[in-house]
C-alpha atoms as a PDB file:
ATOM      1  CA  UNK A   1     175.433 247.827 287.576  1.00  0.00           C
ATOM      2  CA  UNK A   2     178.622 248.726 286.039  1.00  0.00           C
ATOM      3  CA  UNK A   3     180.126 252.227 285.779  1.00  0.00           C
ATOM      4  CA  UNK A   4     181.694 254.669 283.355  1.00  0.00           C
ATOM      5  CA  UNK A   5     185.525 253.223 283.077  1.00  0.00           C
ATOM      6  CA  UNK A   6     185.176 249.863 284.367  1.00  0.00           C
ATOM      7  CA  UNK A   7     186.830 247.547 282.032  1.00  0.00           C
ATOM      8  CA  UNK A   8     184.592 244.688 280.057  1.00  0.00           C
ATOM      9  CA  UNK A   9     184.530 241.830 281.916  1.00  0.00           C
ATOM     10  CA  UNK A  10     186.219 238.447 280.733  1.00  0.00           C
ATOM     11  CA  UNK A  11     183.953 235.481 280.106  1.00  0.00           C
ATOM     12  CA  UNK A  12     183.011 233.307 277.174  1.00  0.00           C
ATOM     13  CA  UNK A  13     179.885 233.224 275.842  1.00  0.00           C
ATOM     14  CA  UNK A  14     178.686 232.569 271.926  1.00  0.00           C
ATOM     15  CA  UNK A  15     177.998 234.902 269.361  1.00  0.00           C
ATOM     16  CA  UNK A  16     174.649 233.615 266.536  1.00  0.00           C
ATOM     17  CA  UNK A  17     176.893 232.919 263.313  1.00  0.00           C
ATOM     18  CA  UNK A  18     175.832 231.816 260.188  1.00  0.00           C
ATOM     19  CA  UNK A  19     177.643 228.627 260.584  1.00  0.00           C
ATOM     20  CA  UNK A  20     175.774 228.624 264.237  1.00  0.00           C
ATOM     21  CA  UNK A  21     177.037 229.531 267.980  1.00  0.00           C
ATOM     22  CA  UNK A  22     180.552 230.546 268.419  1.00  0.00           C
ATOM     23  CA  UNK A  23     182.799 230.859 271.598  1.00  0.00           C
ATOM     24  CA  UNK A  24     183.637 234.264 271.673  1.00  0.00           C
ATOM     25  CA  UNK A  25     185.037 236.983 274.820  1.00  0.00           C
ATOM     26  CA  UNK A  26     183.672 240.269 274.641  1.00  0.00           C
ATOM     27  CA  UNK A  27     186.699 241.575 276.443  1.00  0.00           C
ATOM     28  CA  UNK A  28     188.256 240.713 273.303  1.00  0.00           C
ATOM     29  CA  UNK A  29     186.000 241.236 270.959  1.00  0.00           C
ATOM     30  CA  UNK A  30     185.473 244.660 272.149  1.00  0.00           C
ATOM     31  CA  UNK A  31     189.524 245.084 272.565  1.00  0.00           C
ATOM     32  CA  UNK A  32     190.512 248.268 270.539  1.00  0.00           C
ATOM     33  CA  UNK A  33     187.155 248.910 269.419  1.00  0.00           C
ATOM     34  CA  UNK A  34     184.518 251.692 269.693  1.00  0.00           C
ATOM     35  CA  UNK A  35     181.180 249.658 270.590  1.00  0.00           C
ATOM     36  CA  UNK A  36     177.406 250.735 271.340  1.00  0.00           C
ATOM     37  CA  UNK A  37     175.998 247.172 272.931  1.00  0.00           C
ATOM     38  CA  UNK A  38     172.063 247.113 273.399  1.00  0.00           C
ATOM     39  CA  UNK A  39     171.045 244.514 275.791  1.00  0.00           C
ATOM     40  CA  UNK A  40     167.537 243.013 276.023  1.00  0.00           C
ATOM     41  CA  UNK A  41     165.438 240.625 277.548  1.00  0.00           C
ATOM     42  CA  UNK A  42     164.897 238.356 275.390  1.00  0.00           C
ATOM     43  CA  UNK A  43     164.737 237.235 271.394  1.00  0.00           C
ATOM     44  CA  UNK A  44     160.937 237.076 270.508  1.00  0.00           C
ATOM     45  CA  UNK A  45     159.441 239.047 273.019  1.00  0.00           C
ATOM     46  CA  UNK A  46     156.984 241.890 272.101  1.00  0.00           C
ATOM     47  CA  UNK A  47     159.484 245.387 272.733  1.00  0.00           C
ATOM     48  CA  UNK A  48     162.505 243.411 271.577  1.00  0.00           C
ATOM     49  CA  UNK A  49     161.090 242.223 268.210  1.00  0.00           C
ATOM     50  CA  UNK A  50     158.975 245.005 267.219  1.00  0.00           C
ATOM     51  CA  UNK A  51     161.233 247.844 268.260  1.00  0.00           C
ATOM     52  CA  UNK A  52     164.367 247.108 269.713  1.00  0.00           C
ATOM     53  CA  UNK A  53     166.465 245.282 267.325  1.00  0.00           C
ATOM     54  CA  UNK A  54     164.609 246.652 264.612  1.00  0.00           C
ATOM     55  CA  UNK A  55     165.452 250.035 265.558  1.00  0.00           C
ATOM     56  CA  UNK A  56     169.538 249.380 265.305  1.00  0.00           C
ATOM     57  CA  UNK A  57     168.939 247.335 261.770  1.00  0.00           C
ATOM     58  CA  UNK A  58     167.188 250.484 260.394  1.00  0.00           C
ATOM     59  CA  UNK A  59     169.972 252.705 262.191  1.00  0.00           C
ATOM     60  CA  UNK A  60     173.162 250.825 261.740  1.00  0.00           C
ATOM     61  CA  UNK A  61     174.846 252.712 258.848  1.00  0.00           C
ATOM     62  CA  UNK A  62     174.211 256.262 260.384  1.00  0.00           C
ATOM     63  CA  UNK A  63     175.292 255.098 263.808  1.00  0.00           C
ATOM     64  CA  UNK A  64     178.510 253.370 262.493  1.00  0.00           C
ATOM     65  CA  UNK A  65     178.970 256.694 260.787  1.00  0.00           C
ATOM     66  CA  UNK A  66     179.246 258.316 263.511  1.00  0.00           C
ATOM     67  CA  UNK A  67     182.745 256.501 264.093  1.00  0.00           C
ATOM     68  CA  UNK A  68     181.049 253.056 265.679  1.00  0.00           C
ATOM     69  CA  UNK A  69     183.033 250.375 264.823  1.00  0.00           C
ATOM     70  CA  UNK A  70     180.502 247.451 265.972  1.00  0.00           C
ATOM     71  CA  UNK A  71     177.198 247.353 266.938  1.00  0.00           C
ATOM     72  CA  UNK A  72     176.595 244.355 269.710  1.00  0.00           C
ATOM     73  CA  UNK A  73     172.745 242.939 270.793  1.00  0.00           C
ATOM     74  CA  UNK A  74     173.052 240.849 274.632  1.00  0.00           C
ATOM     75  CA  UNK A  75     170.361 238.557 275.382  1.00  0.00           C
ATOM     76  CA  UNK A  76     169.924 236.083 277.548  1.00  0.00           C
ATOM     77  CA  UNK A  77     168.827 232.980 274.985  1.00  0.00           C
ATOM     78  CA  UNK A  78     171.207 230.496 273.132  1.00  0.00           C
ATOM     79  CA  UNK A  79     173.115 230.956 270.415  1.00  0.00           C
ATOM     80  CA  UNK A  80     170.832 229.238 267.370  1.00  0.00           C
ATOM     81  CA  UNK A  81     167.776 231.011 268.929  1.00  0.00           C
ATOM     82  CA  UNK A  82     170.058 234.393 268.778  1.00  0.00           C
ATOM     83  CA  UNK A  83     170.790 233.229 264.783  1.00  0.00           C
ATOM     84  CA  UNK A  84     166.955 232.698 263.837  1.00  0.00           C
ATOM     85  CA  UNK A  85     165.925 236.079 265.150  1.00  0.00           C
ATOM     86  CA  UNK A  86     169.101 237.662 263.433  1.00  0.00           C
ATOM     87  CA  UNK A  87     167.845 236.052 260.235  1.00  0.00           C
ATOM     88  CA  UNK A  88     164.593 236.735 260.998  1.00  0.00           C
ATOM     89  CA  UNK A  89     165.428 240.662 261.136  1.00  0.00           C
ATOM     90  CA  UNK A  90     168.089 241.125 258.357  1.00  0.00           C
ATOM     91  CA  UNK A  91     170.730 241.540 261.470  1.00  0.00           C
ATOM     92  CA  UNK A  92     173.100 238.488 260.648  1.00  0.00           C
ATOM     93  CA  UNK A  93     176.475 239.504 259.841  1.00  0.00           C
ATOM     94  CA  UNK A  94     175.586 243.074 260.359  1.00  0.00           C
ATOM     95  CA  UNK A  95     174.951 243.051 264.144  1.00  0.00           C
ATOM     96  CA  UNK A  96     176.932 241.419 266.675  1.00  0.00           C
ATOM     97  CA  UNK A  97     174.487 238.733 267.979  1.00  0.00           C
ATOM     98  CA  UNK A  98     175.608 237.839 272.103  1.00  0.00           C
ATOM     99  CA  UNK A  99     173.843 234.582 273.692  1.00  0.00           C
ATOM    100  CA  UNK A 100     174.440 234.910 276.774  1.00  0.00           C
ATOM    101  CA  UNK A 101     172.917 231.411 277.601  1.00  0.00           C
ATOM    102  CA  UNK A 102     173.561 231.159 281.114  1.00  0.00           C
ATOM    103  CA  UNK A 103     173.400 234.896 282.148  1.00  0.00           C
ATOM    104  CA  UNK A 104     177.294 235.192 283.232  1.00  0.00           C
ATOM    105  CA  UNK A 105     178.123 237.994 280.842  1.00  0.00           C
ATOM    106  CA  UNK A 106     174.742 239.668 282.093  1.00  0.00           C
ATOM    107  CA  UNK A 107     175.980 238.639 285.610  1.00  0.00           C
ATOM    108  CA  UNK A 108     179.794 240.032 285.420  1.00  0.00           C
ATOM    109  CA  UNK A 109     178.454 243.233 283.996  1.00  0.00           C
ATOM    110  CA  UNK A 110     175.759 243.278 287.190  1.00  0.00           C
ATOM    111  CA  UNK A 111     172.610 243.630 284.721  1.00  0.00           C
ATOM    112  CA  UNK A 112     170.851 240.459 284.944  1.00  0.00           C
ATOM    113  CA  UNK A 113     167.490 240.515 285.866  1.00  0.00           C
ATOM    114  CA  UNK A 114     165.623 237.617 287.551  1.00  0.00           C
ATOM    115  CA  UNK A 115     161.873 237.136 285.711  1.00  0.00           C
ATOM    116  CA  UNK A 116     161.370 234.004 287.270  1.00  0.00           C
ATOM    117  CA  UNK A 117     157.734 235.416 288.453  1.00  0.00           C
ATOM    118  CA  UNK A 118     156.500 235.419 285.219  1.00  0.00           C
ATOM    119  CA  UNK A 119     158.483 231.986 284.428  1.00  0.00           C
ATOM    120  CA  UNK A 120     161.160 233.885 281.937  1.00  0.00           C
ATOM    121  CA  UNK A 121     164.215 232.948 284.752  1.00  0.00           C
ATOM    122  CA  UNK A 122     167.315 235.129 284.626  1.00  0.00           C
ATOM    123  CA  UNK A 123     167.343 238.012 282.230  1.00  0.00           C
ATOM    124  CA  UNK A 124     169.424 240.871 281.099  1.00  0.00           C
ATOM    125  CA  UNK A 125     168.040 244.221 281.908  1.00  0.00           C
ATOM    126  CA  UNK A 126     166.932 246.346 278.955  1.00  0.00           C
ATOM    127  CA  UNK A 127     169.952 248.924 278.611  1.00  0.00           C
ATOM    128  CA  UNK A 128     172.582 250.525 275.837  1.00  0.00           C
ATOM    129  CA  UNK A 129     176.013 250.684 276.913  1.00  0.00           C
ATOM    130  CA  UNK A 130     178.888 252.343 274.998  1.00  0.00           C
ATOM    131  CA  UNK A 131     182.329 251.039 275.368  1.00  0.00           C
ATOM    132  CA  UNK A 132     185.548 252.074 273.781  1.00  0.00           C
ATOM    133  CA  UNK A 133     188.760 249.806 274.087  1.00  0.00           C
ATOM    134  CA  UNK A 134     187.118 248.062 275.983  1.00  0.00           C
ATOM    135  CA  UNK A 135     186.193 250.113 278.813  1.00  0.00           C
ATOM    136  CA  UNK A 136     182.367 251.340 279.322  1.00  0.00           C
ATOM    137  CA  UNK A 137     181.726 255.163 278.415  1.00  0.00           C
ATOM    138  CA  UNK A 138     178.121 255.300 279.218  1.00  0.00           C
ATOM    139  CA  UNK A 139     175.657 253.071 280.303  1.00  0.00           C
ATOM    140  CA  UNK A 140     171.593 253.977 280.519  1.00  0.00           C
ATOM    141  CA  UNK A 141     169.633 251.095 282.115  1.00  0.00           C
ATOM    142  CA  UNK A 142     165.997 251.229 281.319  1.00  0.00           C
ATOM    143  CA  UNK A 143     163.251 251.643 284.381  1.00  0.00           C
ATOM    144  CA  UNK A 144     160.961 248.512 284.530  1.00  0.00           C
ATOM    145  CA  UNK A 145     158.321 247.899 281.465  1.00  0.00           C
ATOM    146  CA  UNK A 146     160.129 251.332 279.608  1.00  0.00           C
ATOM    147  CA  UNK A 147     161.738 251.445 276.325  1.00  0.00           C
ATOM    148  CA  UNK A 148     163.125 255.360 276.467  1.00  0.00           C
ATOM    149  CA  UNK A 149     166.996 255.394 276.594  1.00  0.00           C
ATOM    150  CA  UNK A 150     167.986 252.387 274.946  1.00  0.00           C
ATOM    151  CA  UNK A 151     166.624 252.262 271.395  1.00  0.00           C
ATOM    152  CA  UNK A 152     168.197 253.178 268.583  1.00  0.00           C
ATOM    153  CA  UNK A 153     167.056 256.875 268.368  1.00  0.00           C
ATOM    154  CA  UNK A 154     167.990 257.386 271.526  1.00  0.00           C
ATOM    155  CA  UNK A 155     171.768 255.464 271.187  1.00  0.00           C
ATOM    156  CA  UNK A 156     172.198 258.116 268.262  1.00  0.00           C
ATOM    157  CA  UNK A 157     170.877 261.012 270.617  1.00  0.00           C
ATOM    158  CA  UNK A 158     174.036 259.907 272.820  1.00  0.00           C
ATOM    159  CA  UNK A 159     176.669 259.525 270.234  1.00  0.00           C
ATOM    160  CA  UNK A 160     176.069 263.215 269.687  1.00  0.00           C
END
């Protein structure tokens, strides 16, 4: 698991577009940026869907008023899945959508999570991570099966 002031790791993965999956860096993306970056799972599963993202659509404005300049989901699916639950929750264009297909951003950052027991393969662990210019401010990793310090309410709790 990473710790406050390690730097982003470099690797490419895609960001959900409305044109469809994009190469993208979140070193770079990230680069000169203030960032809260919610990682889940997966798209479509029950605490994801019904809380998770839905939490940070309902939330965005008052956490980017709070001086947040972007507002990043990580996942472990592909990039049109990523788009079709984007579109499915209004979060297309408004939150950063990461596919991290293959688990290497999830991997680098050391929060993947293997679910191969219950046939989901490798994962990201549920967390929220803050990062500014690049470097990571907080992190809160979630303990197995718990949705407490990741959400939305909770992301605002931390940005004071």
């Amino acid at each position: 698991m990473p710790n406050a002031g390690d730097k982003v790791p470099s690797v490419t993965i895609k960001q959900a577009t409305a044109e469809g999956p994009k190469d993208v860096d979140p070193a770079a993306l990230f680069a000169g940026k203030k960032v809260v970056m919610f990682t889940l799972p997966g798209a479509y599963t029950p605490t994801c869907s019904n809380q998770h993202l839905p939490g940070y659509v309902a939330k965005l404005d008052e956490i980017k008023a709070r001086g947040v300049d972007l507002v990043a989901c990580l996942s472990v699916n592909d990039g049109w899945v990523m788009k079709a639950w984007a579109e499915q929750h209004g979060a297309l264009g408004k939150i950063v959508m990461l596919a991290d297909g293959n688990a290497d951003f999830s991997k680098a950052l050391g929060i993947e999570l293997d679910l191969s027991g219950p046939c989901m393969g490798m994962r990201c662990r549920r967390g929220l991570i803050t990062i500014e210019d690049g470097v990571i401010k907080t992190i809160a990793m979630e303990a197995p099966g718990k949705f407490e310090v990741s959400g939305a309410e909770a992301c605002m709790v931390s940005l004071g």
